[in-house]
PDB file of N, CA and C in Angstrom:
ATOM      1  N   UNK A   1      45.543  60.112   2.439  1.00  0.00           N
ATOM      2  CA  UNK A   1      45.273  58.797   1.877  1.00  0.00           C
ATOM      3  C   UNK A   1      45.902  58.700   0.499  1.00  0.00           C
ATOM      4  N   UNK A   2      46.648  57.347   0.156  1.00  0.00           N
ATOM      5  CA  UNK A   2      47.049  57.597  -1.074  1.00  0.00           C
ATOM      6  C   UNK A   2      46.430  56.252  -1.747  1.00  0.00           C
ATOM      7  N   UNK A   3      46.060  56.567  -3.024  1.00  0.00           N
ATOM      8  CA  UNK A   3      45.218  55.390  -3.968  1.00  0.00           C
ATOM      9  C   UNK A   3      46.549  54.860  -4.492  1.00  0.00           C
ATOM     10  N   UNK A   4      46.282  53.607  -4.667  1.00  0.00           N
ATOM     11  CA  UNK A   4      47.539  52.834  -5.563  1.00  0.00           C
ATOM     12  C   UNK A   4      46.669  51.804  -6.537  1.00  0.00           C
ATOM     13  N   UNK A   5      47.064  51.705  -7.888  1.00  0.00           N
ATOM     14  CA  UNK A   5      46.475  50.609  -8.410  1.00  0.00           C
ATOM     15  C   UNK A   5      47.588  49.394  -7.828  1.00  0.00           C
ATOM     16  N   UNK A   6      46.916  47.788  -7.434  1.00  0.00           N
ATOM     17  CA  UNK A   6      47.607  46.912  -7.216  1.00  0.00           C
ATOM     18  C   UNK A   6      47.210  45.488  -8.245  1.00  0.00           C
ATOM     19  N   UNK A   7      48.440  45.395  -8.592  1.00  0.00           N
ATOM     20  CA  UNK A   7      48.266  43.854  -9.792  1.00  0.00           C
ATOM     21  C   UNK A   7      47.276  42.698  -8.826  1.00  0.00           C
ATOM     22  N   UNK A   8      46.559  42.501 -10.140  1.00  0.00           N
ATOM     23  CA  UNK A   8      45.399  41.298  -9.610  1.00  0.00           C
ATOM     24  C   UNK A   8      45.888  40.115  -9.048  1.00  0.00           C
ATOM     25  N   UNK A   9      47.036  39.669  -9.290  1.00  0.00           N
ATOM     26  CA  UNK A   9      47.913  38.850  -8.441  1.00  0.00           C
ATOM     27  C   UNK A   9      47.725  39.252  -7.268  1.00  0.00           C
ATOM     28  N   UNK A  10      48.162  40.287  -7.004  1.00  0.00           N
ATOM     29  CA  UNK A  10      48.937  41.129  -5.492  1.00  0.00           C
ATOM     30  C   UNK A  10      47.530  41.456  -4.556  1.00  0.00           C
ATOM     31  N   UNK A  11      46.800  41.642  -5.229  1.00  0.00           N
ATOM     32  CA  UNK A  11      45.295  41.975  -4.835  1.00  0.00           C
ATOM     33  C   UNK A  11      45.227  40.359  -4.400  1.00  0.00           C
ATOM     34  N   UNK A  12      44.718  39.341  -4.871  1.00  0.00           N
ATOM     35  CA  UNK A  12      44.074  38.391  -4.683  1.00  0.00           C
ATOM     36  C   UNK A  12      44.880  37.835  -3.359  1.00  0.00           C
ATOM     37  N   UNK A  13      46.419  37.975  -3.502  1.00  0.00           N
ATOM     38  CA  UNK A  13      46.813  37.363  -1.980  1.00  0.00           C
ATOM     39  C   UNK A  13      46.317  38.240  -1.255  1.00  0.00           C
ATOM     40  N   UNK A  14      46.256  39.613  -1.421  1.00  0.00           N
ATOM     41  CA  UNK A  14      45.841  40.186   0.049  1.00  0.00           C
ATOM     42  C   UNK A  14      44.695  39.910   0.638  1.00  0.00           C
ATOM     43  N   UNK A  15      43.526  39.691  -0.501  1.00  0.00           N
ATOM     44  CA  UNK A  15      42.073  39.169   0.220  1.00  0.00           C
ATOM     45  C   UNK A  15      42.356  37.753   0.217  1.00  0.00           C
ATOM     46  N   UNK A  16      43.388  37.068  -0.038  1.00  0.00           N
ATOM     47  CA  UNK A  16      43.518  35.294   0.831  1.00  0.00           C
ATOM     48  C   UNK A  16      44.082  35.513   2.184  1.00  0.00           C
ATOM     49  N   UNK A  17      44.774  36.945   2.683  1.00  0.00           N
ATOM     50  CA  UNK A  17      44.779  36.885   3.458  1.00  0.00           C
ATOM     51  C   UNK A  17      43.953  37.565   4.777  1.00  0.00           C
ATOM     52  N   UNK A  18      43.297  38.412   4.021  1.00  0.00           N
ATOM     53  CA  UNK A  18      41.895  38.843   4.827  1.00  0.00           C
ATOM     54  C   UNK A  18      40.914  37.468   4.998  1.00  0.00           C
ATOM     55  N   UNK A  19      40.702  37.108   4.042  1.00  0.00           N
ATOM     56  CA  UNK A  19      39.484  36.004   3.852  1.00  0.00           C
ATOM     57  C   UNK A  19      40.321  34.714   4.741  1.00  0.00           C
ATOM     58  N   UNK A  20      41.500  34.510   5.221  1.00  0.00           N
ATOM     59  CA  UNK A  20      41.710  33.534   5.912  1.00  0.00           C
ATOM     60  C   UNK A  20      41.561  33.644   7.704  1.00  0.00           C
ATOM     61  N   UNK A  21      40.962  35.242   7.711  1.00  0.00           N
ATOM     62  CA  UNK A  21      41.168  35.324   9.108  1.00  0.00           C
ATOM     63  C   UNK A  21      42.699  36.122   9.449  1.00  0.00           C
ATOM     64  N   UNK A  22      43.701  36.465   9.327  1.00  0.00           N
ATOM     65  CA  UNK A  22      44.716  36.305   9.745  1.00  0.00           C
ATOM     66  C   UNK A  22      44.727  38.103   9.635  1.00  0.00           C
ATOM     67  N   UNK A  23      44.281  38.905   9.045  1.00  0.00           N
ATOM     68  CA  UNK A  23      43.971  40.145   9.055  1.00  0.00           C
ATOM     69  C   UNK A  23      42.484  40.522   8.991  1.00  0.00           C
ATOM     70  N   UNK A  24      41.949  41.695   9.623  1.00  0.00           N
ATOM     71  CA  UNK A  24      41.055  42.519   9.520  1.00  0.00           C
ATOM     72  C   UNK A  24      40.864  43.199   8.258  1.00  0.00           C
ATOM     73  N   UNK A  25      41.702  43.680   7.470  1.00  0.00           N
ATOM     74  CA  UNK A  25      41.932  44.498   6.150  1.00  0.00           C
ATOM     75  C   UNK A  25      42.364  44.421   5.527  1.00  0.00           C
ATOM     76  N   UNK A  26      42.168  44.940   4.538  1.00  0.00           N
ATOM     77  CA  UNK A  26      43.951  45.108   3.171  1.00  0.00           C
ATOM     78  C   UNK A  26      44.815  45.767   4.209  1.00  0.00           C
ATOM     79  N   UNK A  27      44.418  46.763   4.801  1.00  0.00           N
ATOM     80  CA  UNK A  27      45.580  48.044   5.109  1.00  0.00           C
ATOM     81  C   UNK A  27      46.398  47.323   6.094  1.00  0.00           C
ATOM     82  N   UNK A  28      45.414  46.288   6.869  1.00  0.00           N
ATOM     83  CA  UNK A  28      46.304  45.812   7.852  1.00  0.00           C
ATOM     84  C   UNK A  28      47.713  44.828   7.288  1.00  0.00           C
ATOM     85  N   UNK A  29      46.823  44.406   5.985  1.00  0.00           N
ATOM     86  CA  UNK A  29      47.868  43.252   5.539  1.00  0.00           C
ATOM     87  C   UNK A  29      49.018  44.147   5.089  1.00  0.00           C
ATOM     88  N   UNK A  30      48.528  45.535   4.205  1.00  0.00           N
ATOM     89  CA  UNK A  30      50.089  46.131   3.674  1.00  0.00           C
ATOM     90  C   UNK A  30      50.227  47.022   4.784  1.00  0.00           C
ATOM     91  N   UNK A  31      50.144  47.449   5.954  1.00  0.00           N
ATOM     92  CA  UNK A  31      51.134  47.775   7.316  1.00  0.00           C
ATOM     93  C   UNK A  31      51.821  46.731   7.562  1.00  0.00           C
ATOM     94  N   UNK A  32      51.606  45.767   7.757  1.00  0.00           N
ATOM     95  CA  UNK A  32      52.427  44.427   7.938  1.00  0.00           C
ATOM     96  C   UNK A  32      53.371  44.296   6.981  1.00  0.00           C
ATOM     97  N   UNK A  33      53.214  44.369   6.062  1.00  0.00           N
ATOM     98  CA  UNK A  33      54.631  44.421   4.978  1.00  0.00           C
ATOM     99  C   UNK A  33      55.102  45.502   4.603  1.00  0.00           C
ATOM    100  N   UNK A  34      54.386  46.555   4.947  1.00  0.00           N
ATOM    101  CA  UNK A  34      55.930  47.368   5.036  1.00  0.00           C
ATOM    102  C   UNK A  34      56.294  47.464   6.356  1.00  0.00           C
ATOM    103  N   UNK A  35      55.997  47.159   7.734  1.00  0.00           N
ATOM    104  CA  UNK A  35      56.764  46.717   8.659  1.00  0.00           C
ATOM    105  C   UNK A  35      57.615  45.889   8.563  1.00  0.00           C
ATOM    106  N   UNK A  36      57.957  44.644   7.789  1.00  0.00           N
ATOM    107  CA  UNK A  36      58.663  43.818   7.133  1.00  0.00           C
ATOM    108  C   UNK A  36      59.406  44.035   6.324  1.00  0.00           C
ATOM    109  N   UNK A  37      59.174  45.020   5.547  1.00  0.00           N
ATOM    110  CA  UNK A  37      60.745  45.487   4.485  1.00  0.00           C
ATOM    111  C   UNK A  37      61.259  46.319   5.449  1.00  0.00           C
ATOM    112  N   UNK A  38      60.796  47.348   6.380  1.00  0.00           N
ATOM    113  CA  UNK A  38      61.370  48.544   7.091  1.00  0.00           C
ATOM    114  C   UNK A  38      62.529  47.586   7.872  1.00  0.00           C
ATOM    115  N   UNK A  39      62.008  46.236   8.782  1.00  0.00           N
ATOM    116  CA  UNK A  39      62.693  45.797   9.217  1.00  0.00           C
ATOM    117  C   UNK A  39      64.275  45.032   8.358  1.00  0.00           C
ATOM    118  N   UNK A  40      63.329  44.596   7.443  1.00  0.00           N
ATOM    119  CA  UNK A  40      64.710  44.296   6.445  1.00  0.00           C
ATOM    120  C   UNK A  40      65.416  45.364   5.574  1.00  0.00           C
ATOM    121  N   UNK A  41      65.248  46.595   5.604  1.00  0.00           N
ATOM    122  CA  UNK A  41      66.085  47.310   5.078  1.00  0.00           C
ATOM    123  C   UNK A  41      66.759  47.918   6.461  1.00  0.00           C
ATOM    124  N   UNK A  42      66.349  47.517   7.737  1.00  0.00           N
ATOM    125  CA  UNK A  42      67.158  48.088   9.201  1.00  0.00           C
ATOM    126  C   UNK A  42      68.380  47.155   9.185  1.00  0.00           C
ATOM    127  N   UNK A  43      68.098  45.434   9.020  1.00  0.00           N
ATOM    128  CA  UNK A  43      69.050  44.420   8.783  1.00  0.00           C
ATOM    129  C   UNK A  43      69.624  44.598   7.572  1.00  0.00           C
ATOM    130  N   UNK A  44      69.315  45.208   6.599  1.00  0.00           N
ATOM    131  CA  UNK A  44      70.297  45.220   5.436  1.00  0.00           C
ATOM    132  C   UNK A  44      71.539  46.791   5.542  1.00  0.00           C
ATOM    133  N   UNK A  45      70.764  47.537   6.370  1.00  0.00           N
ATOM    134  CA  UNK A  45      72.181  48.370   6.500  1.00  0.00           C
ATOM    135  C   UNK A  45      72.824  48.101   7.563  1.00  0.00           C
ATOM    136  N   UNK A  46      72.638  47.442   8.811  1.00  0.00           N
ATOM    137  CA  UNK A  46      73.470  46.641   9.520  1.00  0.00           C
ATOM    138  C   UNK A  46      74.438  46.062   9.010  1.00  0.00           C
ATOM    139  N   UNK A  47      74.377  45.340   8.197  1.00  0.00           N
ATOM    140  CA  UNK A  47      75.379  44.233   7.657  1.00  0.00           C
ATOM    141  C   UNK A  47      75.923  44.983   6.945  1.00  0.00           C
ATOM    142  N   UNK A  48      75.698  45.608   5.855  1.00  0.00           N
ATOM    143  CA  UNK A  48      76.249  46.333   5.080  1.00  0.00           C
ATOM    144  C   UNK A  48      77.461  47.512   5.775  1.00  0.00           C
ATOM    145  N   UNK A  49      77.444  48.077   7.242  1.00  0.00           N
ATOM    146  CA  UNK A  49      77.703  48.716   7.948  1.00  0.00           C
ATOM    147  C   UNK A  49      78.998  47.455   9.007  1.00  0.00           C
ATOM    148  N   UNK A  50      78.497  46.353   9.405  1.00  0.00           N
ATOM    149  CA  UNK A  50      79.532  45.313   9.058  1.00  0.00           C
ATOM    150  C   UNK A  50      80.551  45.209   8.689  1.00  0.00           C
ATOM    151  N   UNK A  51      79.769  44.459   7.328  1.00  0.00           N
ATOM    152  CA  UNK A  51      81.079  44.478   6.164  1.00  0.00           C
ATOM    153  C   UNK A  51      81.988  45.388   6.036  1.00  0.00           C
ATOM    154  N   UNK A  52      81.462  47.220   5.951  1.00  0.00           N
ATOM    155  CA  UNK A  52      82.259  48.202   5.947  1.00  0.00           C
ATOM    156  C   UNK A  52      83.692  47.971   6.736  1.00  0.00           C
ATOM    157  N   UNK A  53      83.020  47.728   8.045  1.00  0.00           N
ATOM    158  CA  UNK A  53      84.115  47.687   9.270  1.00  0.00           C
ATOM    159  C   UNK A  53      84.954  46.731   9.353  1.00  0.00           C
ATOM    160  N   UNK A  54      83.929  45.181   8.216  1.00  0.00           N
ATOM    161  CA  UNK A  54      85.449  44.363   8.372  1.00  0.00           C
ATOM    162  C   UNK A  54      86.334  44.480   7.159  1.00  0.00           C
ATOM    163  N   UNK A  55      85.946  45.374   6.452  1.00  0.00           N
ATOM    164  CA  UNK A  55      86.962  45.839   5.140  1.00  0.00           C
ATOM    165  C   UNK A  55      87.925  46.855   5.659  1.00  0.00           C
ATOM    166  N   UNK A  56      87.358  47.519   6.662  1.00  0.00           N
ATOM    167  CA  UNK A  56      88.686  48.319   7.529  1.00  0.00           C
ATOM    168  C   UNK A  56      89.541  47.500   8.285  1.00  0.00           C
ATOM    169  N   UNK A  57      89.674  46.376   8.287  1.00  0.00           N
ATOM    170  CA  UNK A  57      90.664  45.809   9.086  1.00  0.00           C
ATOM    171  C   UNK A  57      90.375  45.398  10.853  1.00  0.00           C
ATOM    172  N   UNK A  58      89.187  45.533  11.066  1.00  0.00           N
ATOM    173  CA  UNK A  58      88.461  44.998  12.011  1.00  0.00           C
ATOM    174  C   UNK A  58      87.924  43.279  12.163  1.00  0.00           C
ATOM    175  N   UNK A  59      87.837  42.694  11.158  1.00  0.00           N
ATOM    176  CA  UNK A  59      87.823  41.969  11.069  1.00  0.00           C
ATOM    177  C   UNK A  59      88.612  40.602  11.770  1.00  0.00           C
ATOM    178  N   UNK A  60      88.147  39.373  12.414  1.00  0.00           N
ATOM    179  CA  UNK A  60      89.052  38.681  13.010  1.00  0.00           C
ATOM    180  C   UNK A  60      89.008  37.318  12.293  1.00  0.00           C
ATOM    181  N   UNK A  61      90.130  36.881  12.174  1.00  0.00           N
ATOM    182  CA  UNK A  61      90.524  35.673  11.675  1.00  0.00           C
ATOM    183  C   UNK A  61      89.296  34.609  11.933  1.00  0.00           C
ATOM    184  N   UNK A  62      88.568  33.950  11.120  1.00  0.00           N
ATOM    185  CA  UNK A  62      87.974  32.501  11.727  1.00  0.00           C
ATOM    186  C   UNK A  62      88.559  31.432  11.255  1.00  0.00           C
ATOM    187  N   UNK A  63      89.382  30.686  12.279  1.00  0.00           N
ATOM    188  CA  UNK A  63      90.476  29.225  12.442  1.00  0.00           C
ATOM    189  C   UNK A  63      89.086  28.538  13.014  1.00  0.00           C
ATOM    190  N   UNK A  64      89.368  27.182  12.837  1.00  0.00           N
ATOM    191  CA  UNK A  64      88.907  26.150  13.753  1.00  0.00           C
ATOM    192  C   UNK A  64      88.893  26.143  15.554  1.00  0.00           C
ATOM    193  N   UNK A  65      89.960  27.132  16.033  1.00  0.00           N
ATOM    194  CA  UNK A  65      90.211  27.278  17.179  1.00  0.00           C
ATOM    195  C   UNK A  65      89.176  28.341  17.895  1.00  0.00           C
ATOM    196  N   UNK A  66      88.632  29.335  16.985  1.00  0.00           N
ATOM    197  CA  UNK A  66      88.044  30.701  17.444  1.00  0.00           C
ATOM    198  C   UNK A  66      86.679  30.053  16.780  1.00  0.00           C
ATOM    199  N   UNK A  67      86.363  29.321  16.229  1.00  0.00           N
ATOM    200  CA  UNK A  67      85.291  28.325  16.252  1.00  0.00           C
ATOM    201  C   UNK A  67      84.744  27.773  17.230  1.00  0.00           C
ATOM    202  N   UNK A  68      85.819  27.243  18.032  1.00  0.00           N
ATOM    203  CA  UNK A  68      85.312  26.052  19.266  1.00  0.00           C
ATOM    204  C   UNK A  68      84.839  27.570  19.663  1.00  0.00           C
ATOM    205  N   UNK A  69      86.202  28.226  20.251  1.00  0.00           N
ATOM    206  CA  UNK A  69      85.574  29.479  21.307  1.00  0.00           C
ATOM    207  C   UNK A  69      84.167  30.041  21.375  1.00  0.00           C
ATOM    208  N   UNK A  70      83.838  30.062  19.983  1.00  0.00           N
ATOM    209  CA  UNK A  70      82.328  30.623  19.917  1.00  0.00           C
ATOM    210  C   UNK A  70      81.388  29.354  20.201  1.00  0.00           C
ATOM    211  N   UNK A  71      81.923  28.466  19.516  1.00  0.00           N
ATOM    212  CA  UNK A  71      80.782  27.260  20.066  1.00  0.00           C
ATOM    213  C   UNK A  71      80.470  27.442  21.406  1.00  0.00           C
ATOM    214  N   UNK A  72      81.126  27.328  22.020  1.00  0.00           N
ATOM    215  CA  UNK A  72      81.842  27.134  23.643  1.00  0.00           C
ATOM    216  C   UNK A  72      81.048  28.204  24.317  1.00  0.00           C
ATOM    217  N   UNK A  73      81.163  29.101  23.883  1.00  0.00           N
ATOM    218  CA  UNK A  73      80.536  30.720  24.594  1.00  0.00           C
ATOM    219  C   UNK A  73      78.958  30.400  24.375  1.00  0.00           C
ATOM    220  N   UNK A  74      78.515  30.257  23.244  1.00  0.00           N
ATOM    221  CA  UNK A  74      77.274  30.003  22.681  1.00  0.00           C
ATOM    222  C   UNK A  74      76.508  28.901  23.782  1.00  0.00           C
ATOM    223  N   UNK A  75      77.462  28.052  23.479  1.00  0.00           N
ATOM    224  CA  UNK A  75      76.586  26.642  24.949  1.00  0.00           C
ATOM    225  C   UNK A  75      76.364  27.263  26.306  1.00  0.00           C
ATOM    226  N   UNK A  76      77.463  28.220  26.723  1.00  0.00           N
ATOM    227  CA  UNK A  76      77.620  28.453  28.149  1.00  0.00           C
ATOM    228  C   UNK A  76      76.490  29.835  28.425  1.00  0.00           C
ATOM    229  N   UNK A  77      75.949  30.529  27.326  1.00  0.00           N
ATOM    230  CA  UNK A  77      75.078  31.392  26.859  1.00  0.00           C
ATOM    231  C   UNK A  77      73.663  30.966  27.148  1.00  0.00           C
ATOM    232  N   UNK A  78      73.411  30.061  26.847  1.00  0.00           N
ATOM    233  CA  UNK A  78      72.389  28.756  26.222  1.00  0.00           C
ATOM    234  C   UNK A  78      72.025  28.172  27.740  1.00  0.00           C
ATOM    235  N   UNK A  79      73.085  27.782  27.990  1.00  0.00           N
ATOM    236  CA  UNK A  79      72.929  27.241  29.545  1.00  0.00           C
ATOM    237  C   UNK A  79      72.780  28.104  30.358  1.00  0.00           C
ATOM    238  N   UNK A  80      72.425  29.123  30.475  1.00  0.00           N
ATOM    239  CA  UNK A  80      72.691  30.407  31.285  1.00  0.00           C
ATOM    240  C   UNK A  80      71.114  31.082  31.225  1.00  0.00           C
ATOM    241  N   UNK A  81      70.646  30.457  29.926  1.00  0.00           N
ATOM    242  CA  UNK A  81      68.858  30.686  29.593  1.00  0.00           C
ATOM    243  C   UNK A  81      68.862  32.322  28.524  1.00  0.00           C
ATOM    244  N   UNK A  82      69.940  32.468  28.100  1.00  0.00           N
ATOM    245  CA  UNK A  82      70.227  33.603  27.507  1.00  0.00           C
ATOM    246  C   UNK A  82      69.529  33.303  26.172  1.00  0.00           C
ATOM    247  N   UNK A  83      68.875  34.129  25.342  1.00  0.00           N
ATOM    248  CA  UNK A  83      68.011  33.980  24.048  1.00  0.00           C
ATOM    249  C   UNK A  83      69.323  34.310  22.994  1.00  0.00           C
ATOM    250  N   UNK A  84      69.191  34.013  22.003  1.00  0.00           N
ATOM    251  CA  UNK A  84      70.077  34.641  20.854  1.00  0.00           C
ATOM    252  C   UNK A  84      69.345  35.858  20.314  1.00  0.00           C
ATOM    253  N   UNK A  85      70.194  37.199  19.682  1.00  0.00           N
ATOM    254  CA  UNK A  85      69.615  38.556  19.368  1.00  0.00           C
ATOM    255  C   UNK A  85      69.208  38.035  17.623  1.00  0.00           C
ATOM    256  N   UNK A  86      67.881  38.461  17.573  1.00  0.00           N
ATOM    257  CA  UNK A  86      66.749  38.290  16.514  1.00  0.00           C
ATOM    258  C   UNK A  86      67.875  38.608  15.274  1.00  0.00           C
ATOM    259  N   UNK A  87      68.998  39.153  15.435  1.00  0.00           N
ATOM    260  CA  UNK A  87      69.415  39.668  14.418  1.00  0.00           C
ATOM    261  C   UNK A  87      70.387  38.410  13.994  1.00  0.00           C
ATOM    262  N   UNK A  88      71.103  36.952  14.608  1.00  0.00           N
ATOM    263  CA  UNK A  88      71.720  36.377  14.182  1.00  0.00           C
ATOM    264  C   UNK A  88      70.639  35.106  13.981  1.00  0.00           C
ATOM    265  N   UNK A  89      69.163  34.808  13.963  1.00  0.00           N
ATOM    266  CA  UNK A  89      68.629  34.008  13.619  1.00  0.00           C
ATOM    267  C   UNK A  89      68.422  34.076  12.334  1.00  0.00           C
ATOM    268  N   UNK A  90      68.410  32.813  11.663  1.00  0.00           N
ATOM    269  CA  UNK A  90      67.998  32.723  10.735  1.00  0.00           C
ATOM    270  C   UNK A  90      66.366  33.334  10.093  1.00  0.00           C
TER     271      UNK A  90
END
């Protein structure tokens, strides 16, 4: 078990969010956020791992033409009942 002091700010959201129902605990509320940075530091070396590859010359041109193409793929994706991967949603 590790004790942490937490700023009375940081404290008070966590019991708004116990006291709203939406968690059982503090602990539950901070497992939940660091499940949430873990996930965003998984998406931040993704991209970063990306970028790497399109600084090697992997990278492909985006024209107006390779635009439609993706539009195009995306609809026919869409129409097909295919979900988009969690990782290009906003």
């Amino acid at each position: 078990m590790v004790s942490v002091q937490i700023a009375p700010d940081i404290g008070a959201r966590i019991r708004d969010k116990v006291e709203s129902g939406g968690y059982p605990d503090a602990e539950a509320v901070l497992r939940e956020a660091m499940q949430l940075l873990e996930e965003r530091d998984r998406k931040r070396a993704w991209l970063l791992e990306a970028l790497a590859k399109g600084e090697e010359g992997e990278a492909v041109e985006f024209t107006p033409e390779r635009a439609e193409q993706l539009f195009q793929s995306a609809r026919r994706r869409a129409q097909a009942g295919e979900r988009p991967s969690p990782d290009v949603l906003p």
